[in-house]
PDB file of N, CA and C in Angstrom:
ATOM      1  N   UNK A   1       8.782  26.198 -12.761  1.00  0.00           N
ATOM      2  CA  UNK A   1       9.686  26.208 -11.625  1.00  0.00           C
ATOM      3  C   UNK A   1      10.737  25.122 -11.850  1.00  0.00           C
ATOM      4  N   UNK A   2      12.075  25.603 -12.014  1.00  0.00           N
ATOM      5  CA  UNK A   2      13.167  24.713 -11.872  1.00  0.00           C
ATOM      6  C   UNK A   2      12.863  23.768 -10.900  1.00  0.00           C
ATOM      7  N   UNK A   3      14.136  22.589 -10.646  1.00  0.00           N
ATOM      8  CA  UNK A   3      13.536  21.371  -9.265  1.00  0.00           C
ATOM      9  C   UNK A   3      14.721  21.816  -8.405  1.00  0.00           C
ATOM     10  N   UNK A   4      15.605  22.590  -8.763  1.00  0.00           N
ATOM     11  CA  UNK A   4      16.416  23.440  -7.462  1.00  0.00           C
ATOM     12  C   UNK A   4      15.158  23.998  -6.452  1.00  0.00           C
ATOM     13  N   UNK A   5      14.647  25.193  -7.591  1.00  0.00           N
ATOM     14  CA  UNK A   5      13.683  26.245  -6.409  1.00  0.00           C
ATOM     15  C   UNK A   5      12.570  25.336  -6.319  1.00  0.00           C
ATOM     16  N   UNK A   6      11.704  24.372  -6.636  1.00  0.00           N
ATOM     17  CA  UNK A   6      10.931  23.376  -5.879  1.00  0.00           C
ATOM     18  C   UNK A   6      11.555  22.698  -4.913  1.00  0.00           C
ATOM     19  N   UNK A   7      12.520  22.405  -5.116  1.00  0.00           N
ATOM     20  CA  UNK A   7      13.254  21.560  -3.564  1.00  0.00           C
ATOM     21  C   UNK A   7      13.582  22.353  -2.933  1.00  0.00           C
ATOM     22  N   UNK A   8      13.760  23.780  -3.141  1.00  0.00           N
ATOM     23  CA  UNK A   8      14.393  24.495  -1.889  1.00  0.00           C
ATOM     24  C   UNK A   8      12.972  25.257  -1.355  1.00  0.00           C
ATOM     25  N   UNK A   9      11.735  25.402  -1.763  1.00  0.00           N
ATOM     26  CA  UNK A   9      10.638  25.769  -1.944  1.00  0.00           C
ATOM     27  C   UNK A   9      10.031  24.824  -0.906  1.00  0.00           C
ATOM     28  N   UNK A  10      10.469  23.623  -1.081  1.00  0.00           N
ATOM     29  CA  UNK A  10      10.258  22.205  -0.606  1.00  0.00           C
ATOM     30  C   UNK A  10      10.496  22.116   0.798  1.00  0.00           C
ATOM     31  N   UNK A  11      12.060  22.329   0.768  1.00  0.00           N
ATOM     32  CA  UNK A  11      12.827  22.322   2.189  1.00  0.00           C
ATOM     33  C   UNK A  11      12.435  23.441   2.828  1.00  0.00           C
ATOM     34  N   UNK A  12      12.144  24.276   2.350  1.00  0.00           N
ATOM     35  CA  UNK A  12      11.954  25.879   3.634  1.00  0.00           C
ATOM     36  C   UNK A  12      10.306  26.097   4.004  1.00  0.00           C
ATOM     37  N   UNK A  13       9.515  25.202   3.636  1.00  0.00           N
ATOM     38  CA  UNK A  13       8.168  25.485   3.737  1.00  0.00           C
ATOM     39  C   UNK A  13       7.226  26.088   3.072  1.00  0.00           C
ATOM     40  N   UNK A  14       7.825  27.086   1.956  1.00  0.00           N
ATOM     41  CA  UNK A  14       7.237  28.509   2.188  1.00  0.00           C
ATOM     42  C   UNK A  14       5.752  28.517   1.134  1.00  0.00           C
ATOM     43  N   UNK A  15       5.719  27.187   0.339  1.00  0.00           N
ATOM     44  CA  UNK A  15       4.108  27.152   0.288  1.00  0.00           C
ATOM     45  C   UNK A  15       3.357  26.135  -0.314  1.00  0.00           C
ATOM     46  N   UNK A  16       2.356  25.699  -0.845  1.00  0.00           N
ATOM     47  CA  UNK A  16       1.489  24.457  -1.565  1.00  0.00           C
ATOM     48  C   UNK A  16       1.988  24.359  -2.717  1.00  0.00           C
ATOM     49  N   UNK A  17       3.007  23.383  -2.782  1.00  0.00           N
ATOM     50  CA  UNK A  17       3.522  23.107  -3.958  1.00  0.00           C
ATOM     51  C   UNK A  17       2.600  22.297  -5.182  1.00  0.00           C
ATOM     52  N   UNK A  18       1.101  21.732  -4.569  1.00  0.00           N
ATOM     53  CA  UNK A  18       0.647  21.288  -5.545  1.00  0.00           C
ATOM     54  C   UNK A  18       0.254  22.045  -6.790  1.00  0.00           C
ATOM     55  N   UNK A  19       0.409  23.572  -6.683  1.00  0.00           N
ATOM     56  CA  UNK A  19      -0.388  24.518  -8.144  1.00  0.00           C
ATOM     57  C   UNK A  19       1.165  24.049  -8.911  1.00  0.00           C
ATOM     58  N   UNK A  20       1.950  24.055  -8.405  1.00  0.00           N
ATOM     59  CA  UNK A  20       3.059  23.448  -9.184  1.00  0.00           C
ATOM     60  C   UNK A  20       2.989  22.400 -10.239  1.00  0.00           C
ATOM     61  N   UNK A  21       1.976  21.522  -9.792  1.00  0.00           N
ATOM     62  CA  UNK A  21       2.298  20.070 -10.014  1.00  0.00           C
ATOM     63  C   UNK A  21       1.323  19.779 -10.872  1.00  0.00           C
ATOM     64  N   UNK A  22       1.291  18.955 -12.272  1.00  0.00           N
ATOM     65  CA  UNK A  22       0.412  18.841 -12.866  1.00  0.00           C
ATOM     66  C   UNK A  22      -0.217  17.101 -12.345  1.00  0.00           C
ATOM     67  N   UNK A  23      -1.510  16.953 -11.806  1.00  0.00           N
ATOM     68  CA  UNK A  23      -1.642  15.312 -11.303  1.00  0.00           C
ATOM     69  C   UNK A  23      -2.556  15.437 -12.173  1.00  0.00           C
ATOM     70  N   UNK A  24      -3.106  15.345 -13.368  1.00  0.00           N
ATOM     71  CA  UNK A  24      -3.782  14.838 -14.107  1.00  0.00           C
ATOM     72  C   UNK A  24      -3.266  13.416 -14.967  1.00  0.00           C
ATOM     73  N   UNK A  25      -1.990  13.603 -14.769  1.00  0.00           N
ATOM     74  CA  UNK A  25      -1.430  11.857 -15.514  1.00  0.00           C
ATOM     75  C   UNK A  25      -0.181  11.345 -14.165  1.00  0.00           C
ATOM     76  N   UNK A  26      -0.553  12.072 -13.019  1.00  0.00           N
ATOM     77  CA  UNK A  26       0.281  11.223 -12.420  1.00  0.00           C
ATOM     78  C   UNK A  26      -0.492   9.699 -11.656  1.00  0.00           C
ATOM     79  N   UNK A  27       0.449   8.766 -11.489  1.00  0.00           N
ATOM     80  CA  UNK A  27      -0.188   7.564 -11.218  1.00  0.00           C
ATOM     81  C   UNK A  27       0.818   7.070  -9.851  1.00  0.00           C
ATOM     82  N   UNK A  28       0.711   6.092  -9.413  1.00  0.00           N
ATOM     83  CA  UNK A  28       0.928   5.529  -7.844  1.00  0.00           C
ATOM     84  C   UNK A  28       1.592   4.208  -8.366  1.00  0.00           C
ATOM     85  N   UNK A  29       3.056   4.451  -8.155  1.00  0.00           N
ATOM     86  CA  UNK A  29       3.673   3.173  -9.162  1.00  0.00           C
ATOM     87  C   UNK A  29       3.470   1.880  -7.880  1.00  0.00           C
ATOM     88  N   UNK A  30       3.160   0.559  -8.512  1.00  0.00           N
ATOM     89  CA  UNK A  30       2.833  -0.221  -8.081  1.00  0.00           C
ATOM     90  C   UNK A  30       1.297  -0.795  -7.618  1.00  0.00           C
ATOM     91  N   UNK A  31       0.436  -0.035  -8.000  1.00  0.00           N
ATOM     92  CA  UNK A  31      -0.899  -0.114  -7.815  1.00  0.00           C
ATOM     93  C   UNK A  31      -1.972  -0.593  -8.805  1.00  0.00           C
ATOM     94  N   UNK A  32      -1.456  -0.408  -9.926  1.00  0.00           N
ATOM     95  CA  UNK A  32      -2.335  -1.086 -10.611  1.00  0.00           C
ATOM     96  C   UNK A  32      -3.153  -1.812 -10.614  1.00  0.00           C
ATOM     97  N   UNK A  33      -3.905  -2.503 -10.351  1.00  0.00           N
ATOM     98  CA  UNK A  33      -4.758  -3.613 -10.296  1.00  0.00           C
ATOM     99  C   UNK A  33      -4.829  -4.820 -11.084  1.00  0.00           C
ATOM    100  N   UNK A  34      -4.371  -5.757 -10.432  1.00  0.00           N
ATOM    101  CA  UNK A  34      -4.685  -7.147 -11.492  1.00  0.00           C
ATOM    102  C   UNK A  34      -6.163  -8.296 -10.593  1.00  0.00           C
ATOM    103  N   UNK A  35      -6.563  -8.711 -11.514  1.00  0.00           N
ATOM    104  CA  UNK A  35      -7.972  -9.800 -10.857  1.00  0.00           C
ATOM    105  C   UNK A  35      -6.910 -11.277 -10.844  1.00  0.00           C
ATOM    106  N   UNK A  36      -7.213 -11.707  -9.465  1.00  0.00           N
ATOM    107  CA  UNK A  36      -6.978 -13.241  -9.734  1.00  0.00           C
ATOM    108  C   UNK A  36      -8.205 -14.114  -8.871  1.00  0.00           C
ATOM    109  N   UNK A  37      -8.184 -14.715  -9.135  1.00  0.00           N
ATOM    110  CA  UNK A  37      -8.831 -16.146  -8.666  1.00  0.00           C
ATOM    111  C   UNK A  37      -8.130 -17.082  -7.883  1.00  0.00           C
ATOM    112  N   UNK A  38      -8.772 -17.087  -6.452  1.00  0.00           N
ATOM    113  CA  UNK A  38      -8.258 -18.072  -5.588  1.00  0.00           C
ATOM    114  C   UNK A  38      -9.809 -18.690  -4.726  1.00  0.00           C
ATOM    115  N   UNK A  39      -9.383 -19.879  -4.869  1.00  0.00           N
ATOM    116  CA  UNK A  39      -9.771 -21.210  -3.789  1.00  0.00           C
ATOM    117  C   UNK A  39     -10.108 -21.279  -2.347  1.00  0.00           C
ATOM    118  N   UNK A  40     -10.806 -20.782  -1.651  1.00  0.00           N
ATOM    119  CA  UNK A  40     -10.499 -21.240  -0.361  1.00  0.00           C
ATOM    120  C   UNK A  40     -11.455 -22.157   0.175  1.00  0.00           C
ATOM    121  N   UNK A  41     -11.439 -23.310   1.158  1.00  0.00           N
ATOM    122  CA  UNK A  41     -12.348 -23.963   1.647  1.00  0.00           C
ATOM    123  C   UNK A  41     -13.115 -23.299   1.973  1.00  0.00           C
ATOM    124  N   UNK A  42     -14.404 -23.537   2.733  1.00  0.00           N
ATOM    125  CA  UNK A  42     -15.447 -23.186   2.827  1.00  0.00           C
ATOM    126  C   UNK A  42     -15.608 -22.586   4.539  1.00  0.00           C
ATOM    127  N   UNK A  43     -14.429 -23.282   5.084  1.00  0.00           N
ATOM    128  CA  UNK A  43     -14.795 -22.786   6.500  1.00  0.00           C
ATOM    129  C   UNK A  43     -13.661 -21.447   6.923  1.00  0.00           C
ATOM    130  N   UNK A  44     -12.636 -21.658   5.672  1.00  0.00           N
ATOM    131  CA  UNK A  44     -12.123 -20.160   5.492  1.00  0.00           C
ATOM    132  C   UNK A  44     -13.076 -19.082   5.560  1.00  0.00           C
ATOM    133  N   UNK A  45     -13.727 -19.128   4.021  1.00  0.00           N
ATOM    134  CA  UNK A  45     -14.861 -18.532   3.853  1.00  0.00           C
ATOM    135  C   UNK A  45     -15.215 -17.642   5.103  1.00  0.00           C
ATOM    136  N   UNK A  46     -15.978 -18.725   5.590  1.00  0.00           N
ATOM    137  CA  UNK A  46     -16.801 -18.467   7.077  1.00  0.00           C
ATOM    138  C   UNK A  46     -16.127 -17.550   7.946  1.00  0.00           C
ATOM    139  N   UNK A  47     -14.954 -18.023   8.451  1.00  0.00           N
ATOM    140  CA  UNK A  47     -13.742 -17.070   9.153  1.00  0.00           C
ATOM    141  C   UNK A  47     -13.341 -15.837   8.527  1.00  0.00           C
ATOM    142  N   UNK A  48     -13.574 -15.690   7.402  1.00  0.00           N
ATOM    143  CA  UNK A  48     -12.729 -14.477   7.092  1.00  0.00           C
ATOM    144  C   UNK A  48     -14.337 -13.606   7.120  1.00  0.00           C
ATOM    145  N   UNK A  49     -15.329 -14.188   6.671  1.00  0.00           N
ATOM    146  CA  UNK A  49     -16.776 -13.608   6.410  1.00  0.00           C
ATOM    147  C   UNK A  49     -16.829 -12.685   7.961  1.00  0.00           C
ATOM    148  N   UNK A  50     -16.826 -13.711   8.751  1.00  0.00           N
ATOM    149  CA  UNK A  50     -16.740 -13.277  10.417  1.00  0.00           C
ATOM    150  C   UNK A  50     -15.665 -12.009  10.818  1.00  0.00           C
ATOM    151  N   UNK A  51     -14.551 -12.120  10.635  1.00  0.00           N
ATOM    152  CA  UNK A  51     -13.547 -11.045  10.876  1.00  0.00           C
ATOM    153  C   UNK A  51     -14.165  -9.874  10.120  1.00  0.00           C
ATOM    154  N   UNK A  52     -14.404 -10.228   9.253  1.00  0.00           N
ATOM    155  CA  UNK A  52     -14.539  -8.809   8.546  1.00  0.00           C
ATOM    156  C   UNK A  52     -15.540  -8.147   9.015  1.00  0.00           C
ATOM    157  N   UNK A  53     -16.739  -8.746   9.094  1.00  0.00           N
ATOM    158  CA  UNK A  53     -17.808  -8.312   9.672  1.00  0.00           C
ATOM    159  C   UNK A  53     -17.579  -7.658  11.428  1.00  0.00           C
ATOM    160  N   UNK A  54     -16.664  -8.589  12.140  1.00  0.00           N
ATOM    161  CA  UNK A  54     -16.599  -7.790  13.081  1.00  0.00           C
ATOM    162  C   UNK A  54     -15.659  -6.323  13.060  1.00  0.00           C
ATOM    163  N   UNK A  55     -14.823  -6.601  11.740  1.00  0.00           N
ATOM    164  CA  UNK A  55     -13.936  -5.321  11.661  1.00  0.00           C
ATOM    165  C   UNK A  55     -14.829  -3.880  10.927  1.00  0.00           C
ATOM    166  N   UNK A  56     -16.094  -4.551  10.254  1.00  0.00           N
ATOM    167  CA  UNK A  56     -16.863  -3.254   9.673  1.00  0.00           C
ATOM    168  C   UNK A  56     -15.997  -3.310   7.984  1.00  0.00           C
ATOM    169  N   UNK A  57     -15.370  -4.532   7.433  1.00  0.00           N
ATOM    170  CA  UNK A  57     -14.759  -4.347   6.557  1.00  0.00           C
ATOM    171  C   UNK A  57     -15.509  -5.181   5.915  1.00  0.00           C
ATOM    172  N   UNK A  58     -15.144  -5.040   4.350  1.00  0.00           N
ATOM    173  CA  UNK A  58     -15.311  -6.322   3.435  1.00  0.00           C
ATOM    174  C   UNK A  58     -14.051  -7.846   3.686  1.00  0.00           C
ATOM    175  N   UNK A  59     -15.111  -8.951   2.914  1.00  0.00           N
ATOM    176  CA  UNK A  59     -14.072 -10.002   2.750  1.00  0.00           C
ATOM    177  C   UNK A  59     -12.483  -9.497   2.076  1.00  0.00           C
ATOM    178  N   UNK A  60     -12.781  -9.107   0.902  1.00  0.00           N
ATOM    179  CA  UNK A  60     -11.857  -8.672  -0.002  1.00  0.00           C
ATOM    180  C   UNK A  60     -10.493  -7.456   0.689  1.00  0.00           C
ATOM    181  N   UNK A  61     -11.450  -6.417   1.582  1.00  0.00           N
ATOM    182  CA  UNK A  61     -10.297  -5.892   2.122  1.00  0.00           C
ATOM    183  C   UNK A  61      -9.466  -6.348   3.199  1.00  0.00           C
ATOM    184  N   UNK A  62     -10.128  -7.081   4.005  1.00  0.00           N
ATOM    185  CA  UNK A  62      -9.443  -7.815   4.918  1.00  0.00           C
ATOM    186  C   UNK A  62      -8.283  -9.012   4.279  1.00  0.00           C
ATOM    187  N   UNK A  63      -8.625  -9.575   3.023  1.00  0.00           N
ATOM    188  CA  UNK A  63      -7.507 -10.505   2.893  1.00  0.00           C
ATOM    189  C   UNK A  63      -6.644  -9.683   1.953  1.00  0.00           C
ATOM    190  N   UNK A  64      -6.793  -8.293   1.197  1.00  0.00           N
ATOM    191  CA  UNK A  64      -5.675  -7.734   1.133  1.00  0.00           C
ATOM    192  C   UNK A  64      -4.904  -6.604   1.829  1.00  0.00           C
ATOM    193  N   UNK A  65      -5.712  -6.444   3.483  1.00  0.00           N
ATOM    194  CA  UNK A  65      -5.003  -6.168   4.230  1.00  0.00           C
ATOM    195  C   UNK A  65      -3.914  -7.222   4.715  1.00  0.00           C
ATOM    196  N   UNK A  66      -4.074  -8.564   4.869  1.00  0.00           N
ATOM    197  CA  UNK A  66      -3.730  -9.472   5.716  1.00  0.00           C
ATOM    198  C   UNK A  66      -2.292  -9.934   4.878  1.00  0.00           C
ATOM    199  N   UNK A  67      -2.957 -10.138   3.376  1.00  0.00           N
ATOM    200  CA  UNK A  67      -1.485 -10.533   2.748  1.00  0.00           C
ATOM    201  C   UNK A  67      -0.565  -9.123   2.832  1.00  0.00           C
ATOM    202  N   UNK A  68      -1.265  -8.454   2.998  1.00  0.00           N
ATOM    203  CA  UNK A  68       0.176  -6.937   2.875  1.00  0.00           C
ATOM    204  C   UNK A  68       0.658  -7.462   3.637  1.00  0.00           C
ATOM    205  N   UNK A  69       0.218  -7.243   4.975  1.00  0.00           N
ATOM    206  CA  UNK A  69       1.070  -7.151   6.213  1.00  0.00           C
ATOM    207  C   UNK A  69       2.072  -8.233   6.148  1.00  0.00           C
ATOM    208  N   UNK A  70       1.295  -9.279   5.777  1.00  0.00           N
ATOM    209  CA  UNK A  70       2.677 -10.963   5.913  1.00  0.00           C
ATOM    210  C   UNK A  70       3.708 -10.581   4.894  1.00  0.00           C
ATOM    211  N   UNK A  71       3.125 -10.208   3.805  1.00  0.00           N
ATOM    212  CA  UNK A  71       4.216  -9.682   2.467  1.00  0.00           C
ATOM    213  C   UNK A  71       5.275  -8.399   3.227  1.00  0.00           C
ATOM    214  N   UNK A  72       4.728  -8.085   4.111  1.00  0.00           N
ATOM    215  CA  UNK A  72       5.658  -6.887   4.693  1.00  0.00           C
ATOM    216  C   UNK A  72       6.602  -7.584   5.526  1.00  0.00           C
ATOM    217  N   UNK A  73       6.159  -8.104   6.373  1.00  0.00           N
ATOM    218  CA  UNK A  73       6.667  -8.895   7.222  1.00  0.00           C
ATOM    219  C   UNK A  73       7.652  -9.677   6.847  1.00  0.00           C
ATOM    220  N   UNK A  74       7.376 -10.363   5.735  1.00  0.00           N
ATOM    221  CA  UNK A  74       8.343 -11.375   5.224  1.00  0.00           C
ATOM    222  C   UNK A  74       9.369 -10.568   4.384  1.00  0.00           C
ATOM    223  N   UNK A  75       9.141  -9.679   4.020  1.00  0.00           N
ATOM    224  CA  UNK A  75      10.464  -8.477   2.850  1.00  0.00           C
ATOM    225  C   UNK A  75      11.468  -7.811   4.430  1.00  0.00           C
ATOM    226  N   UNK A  76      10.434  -8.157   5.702  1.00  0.00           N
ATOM    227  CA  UNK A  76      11.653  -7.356   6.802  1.00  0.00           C
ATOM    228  C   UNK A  76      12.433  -8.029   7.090  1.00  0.00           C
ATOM    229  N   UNK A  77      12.114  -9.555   7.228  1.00  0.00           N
ATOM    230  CA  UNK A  77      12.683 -10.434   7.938  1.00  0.00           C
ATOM    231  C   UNK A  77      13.684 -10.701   7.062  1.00  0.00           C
ATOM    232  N   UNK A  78      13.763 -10.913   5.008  1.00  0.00           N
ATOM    233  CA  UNK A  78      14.417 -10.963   4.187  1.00  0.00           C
ATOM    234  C   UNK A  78      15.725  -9.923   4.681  1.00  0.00           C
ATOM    235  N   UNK A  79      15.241  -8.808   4.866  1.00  0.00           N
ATOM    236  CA  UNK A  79      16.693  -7.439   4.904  1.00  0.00           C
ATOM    237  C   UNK A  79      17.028  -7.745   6.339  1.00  0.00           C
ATOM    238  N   UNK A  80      16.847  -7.886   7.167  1.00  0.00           N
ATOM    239  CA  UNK A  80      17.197  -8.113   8.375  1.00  0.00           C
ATOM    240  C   UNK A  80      18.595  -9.751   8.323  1.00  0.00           C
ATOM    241  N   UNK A  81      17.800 -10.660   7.919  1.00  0.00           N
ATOM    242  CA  UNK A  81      18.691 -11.325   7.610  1.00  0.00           C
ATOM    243  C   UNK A  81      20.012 -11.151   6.610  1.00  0.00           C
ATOM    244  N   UNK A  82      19.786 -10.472   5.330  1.00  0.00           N
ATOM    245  CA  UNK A  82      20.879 -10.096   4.728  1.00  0.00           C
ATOM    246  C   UNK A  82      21.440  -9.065   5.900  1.00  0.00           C
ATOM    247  N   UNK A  83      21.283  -8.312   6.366  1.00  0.00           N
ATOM    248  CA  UNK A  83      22.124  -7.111   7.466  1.00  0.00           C
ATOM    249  C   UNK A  83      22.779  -7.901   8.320  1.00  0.00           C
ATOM    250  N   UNK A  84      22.263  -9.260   9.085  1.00  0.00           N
ATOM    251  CA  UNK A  84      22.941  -9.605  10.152  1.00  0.00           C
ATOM    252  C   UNK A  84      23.724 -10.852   9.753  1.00  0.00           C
ATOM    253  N   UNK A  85      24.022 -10.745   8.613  1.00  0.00           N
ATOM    254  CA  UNK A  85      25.263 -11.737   8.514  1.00  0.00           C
ATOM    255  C   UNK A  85      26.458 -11.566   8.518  1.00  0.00           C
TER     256      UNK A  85
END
């Protein structure tokens, strides 16, 4: 299938474009995984041990939920400021 009649295939609805699509080597740019090593005091620890537990989550997902969000937060506040000058 040309990417005309997939995009117009696309735009009009008319069906499951995934038999189209080969995802055996497609990948999710930016996801990769890297390991690092970080420090935290001990009563961090404790606090984040606690949140998570009350959220039904792990340590680990909760602090890379937490940095997304600030990392999000802080890339809005970045474009917002370039816009309102």
């Amino acid at each position: 299938m040309k990417a005309k009649e997939f995009d117009k295939t696309f735009d009009d609805d008319q069906e499951d474009l995934l038999e189209h699509l080969d995802l055996s080597s497609a990948k999710r740019s930016n996801q990769v995984q890297k390991r690092v090593n970080v420090d935290f005091p001990t009563w961090m620890i404790e606090s984040l041990d606690r949140e998570a537990s009350r959220l039904g989550v792990t340590r680990q997902s909760i602090i890379k939920v937490w940095l997304a969000e600030r990392l999000e937060e802080s890339a809005a506040n970045k474009a917002f400021q370039r816009t309102s000058r």
